[in-house]
Protein backbone atom coordinates (compact mmCIF):
# COMPACT_ATOMS: atom_id res chain seq x y z
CA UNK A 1 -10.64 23.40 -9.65
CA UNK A 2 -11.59 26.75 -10.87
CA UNK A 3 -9.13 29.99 -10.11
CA UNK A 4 -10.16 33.65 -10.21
CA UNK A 5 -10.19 35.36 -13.38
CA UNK A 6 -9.08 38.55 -12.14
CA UNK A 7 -5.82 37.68 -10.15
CA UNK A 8 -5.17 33.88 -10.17
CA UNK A 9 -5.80 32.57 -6.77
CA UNK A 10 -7.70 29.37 -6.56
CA UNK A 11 -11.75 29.62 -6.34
CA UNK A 12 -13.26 28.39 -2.80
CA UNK A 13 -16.99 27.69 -2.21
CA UNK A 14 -19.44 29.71 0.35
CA UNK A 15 -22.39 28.72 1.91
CA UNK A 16 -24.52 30.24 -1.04
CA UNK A 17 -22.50 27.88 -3.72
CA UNK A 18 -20.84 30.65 -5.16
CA UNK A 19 -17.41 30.46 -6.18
CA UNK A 20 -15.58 33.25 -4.51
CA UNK A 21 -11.50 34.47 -4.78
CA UNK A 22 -10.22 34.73 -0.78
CA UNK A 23 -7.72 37.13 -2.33
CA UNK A 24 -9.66 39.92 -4.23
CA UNK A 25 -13.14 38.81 -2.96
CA UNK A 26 -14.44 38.80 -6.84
CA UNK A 27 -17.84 36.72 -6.96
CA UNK A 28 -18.77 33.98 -9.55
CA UNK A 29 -21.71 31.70 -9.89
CA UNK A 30 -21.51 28.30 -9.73
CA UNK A 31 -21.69 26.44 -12.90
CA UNK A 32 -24.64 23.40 -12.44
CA UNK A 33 -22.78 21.14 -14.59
CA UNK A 34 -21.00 18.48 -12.42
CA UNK A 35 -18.40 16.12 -13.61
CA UNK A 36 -18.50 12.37 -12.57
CA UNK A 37 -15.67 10.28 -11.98
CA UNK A 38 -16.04 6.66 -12.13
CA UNK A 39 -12.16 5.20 -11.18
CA UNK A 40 -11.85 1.41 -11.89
CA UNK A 41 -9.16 -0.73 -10.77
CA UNK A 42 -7.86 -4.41 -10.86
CA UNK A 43 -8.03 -6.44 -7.55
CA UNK A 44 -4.81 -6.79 -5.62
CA UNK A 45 -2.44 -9.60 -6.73
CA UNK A 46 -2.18 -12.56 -4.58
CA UNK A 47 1.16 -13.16 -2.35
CA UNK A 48 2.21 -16.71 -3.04
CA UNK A 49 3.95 -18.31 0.42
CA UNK A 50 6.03 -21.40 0.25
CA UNK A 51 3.51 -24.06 1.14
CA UNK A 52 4.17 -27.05 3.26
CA UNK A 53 4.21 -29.83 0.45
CA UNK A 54 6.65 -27.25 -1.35
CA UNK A 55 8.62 -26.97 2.38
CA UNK A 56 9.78 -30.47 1.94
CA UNK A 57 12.28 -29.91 -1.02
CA UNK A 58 15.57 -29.25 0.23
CA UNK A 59 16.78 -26.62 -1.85
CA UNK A 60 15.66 -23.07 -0.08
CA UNK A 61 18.71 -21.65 1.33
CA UNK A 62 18.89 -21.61 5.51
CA UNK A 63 19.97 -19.16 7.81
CA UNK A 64 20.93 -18.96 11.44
CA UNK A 65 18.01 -18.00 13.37
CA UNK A 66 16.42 -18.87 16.77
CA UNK A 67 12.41 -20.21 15.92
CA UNK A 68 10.37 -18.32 18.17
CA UNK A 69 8.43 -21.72 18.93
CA UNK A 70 11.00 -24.04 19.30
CA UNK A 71 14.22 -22.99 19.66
CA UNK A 72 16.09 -24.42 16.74
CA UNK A 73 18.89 -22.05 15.32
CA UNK A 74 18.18 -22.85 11.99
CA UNK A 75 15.24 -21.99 9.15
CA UNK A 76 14.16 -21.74 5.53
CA UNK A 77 14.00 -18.09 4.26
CA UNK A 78 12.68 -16.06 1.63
CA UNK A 79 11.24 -12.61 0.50
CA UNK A 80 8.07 -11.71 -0.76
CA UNK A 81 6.33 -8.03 -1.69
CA UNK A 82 4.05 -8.07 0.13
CA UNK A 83 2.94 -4.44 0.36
CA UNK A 84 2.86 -1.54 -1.94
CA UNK A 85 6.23 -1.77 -4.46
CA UNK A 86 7.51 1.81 -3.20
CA UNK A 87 7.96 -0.14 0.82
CA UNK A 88 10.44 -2.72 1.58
CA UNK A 89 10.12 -6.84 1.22
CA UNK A 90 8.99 -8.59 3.82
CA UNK A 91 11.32 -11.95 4.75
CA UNK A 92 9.74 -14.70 5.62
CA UNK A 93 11.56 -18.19 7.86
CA UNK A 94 10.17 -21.43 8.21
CA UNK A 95 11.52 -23.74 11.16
CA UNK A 96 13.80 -26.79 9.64
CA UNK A 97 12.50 -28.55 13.03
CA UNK A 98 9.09 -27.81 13.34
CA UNK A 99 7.70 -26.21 10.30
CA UNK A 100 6.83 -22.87 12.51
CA UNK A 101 6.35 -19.84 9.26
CA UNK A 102 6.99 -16.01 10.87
CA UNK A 103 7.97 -12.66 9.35
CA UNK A 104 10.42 -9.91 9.38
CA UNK A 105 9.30 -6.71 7.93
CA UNK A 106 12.47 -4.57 6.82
């Protein structure tokens, strides 16, 4: 970003490629240097979900809930990130009847 040397204002581009102030109309030319930017970034970590041989041990806590399969009123939950950290958790219930995994996004 390139801003007039007369008043300021921020530089725009016209048709030409000349660099041009919208507020006191003073002309430039455009420099032919150009600037690359090469952004790298590590692949998204993996959301680990309680897994069915992990299902069996009785120790996640229950709530009351209807299962949207079956009917019981009761299921495993737990949270998990799963989108960006500045969003809520998303809760996830697993049927104690029939094993049926769903979501609640907050």
């Amino acid at each position: 970003m390139k801003f007039c040397p007369k008043c300021g204002s921020v530089l725009l581009t016209n048709k030409e490629g000349k660099l041009y102030c919208p507020n006191c109309k003073t002309e430039l030319k455009r420099a032919k240097k150009r600037i690359s930017i090469t952004m790298h970034h590590s692949p998204k970590e993996t959301t680990i979900v309680v897994g069915e041989k992990e299902s069996q041990i009785k120790t996640m806590p229950t709530i009351k809930v209807v299962c949207p399969r079956c009917g019981n009123d009761e299921a495993y939950w737990w949270f998990a990130q799963t989108r960006s950290i500045d969003e809520s958790t998303t809760q996830f219930f697993r049927c104690t009847k029939c094993g049926y995994t769903w979501r609640e996004y907050s």
